[in-house]
Protein backbone atom coordinates (compact mmCIF):
# COMPACT_ATOMS: atom_id res chain seq x y z
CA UNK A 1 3.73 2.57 16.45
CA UNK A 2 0.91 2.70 13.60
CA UNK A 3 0.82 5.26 11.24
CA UNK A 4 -2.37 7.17 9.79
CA UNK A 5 -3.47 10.57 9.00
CA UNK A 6 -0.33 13.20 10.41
CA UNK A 7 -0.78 16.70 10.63
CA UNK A 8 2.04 18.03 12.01
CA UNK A 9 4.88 15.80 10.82
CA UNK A 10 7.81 17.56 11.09
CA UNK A 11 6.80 16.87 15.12
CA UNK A 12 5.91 13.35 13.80
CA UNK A 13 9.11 12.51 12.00
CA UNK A 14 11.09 13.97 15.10
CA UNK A 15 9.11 11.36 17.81
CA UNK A 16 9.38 8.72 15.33
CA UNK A 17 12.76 8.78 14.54
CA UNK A 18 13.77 8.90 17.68
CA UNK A 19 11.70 6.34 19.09
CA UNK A 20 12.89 4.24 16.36
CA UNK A 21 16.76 4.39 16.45
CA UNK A 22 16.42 3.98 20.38
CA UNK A 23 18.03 1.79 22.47
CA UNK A 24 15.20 -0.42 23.66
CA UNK A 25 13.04 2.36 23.28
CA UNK A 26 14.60 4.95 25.25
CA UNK A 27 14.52 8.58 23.34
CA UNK A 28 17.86 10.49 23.59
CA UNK A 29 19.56 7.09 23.13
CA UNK A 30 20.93 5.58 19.93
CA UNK A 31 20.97 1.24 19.13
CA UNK A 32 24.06 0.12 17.74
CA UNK A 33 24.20 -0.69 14.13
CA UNK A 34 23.52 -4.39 14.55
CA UNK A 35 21.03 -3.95 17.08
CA UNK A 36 17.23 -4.28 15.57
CA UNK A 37 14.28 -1.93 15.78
CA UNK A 38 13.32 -1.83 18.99
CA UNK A 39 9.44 -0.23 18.72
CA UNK A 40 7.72 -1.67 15.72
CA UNK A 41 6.14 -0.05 13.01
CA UNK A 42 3.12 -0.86 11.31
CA UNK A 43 2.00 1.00 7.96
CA UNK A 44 -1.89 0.52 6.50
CA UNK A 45 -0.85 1.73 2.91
CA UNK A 46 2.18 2.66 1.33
CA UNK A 47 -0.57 4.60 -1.42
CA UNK A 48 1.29 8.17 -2.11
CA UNK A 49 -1.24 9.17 -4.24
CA UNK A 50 -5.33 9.22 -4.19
CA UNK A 51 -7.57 10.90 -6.55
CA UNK A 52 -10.91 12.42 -5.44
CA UNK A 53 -13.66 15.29 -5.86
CA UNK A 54 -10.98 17.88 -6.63
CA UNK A 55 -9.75 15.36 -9.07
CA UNK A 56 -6.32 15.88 -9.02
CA UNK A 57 -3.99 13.30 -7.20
CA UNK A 58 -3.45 13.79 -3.92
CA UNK A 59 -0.80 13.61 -1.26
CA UNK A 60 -1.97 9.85 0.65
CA UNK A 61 -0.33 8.93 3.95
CA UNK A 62 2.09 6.91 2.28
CA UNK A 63 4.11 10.10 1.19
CA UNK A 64 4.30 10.46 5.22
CA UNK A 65 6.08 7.17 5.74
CA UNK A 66 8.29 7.99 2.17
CA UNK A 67 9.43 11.05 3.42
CA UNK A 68 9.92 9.34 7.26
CA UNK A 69 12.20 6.47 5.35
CA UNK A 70 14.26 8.86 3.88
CA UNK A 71 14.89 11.74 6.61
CA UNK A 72 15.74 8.52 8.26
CA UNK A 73 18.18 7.20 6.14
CA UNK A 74 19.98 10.46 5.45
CA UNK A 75 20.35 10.82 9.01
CA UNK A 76 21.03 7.56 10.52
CA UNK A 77 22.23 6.28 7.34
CA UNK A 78 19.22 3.20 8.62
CA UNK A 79 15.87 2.10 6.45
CA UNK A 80 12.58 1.87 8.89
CA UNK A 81 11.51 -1.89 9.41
CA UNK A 82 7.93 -1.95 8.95
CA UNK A 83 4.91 -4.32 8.56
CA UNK A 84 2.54 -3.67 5.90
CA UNK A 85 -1.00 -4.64 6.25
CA UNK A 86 -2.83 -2.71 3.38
CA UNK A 87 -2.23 -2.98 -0.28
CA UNK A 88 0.19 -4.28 -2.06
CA UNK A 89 0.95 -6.75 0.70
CA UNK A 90 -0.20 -10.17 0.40
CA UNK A 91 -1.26 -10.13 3.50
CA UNK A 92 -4.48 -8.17 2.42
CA UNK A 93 -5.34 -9.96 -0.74
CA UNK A 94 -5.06 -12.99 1.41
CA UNK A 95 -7.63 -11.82 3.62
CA UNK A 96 -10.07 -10.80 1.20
CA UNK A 97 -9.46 -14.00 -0.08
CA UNK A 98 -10.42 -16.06 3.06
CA UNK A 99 -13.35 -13.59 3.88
CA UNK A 100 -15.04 -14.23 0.40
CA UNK A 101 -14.12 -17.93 0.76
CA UNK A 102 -16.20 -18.43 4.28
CA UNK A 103 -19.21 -16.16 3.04
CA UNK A 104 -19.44 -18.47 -0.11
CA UNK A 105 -18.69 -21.97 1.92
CA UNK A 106 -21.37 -23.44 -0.82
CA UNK A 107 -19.74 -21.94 -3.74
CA UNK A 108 -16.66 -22.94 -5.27
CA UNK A 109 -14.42 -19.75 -5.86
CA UNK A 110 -11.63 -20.21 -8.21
CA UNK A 111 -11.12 -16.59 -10.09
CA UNK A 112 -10.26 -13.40 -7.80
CA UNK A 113 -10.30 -9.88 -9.24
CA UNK A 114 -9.50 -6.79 -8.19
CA UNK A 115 -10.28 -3.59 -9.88
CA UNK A 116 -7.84 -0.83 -9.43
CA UNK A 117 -6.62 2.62 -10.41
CA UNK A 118 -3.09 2.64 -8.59
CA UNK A 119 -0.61 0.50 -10.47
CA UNK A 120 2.14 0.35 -7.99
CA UNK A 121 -0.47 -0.73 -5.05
CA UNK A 122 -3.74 -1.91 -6.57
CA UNK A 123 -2.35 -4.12 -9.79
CA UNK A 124 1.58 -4.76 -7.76
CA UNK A 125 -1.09 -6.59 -5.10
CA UNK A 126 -3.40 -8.00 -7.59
CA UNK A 127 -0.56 -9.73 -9.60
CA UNK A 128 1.74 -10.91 -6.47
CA UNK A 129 -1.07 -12.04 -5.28
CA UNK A 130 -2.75 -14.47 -8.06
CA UNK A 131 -5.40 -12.60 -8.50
CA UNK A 132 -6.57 -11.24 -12.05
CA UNK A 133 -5.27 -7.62 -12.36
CA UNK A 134 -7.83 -5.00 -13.98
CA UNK A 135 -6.65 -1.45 -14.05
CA UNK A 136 -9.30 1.38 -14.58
CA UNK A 137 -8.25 4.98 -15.86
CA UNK A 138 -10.46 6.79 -13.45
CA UNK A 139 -8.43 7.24 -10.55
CA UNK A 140 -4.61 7.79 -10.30
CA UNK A 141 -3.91 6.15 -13.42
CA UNK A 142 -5.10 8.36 -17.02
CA UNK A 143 -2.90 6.93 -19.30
CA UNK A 144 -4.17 5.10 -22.45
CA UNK A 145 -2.05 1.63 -22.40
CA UNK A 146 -0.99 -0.59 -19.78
CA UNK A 147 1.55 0.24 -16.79
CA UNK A 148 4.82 -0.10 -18.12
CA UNK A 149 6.25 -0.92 -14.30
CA UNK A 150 3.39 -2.84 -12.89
CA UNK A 151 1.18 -3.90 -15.91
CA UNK A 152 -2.54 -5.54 -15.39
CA UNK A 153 -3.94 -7.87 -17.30
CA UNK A 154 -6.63 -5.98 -18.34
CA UNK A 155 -6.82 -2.44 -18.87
CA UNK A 156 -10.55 -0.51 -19.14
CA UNK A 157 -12.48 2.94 -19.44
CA UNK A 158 -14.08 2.17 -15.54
CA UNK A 159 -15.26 0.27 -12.72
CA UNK A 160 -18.42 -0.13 -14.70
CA UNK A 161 -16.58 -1.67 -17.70
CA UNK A 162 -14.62 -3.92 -15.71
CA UNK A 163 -17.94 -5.58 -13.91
CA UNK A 164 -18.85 -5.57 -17.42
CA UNK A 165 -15.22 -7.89 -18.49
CA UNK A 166 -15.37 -9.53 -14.90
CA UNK A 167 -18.61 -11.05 -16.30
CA UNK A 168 -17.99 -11.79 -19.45
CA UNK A 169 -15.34 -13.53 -18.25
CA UNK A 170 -16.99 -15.33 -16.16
């Protein structure tokens, strides 16, 4: 199963759910408590939020597999194993990583940034990944100091500003 854009989900999070607490993927059946997953699942962002031209946050398709998880839970009393691919996995930094790294073969590439506006995906990523954090207030995050739960190490106006600091950093 992959996730992406739902429009119906109370449809969604009825196939779902029962695909994924079936008995080696039977629906109508039910996998003992100690039996794993049988279909997986594989989620491109776990982003609940976005920001755009009506610039106000809006709902992402992460808020789909939230509210999945937790109808889940509450009635199977189960969490959803899933594999993350997009942000904040590692997984993702790391590719960006390698990608940059066999573009630039004659160039040696020891700083990473990443430029962000969503502290729980964008700087979480960034910082488990070694990368230097630097969190813009243009997006999801408006707030006029750091993250207090996921902090960056640098903190500026815009993307503009923080080519500007990548630079002078560099």
């Amino acid at each position: 199963m992959m996730l992406t854009d739902v429009i119906r989900w109370e449809v969604n999070v009825q196939l779902m759910s029962d695909i994924l607490i079936s008995k080696d993927g039977i629906p109508g059946t039910i996998r003992d408590s100690d039996e794993k997953q049988h279909a997986e699942f594989h989620l491109a962002s776990e982003d609940l939020l976005y920001k755009d031209a009506f610039n106000i946050p809006r709902i992402a398709s992460g808020s789909f597999f939230f509210s999945l998880n937790h109808l889940f839970g509450m009635k199977y009393k189960r969490s959803i194993e899933y594999i993350l691919y997009g942000k904040p996995s590692r997984k993702i930094f790391e590719y960006a990583k390698t990608q940059i790294q066999e573009k630039n073969k004659d160039i040696e590439i020891t700083n990473f940034y990443m430029i962000g506006d969503n502290p729980p995906v964008d700087i979480k990523g960034a910082n488990d990944s070694g990368f230097t954090s630097i969190l813009v207030r243009t997006g999801i995050f408006d707030g006029t100091d750091n993250d207090k739960v996921n902090p960056a190490k640098h903190v500026v106006d815009d993307v503009g500003k923080a080519v500007d600091l990548i630079l002078s950093l560099e």
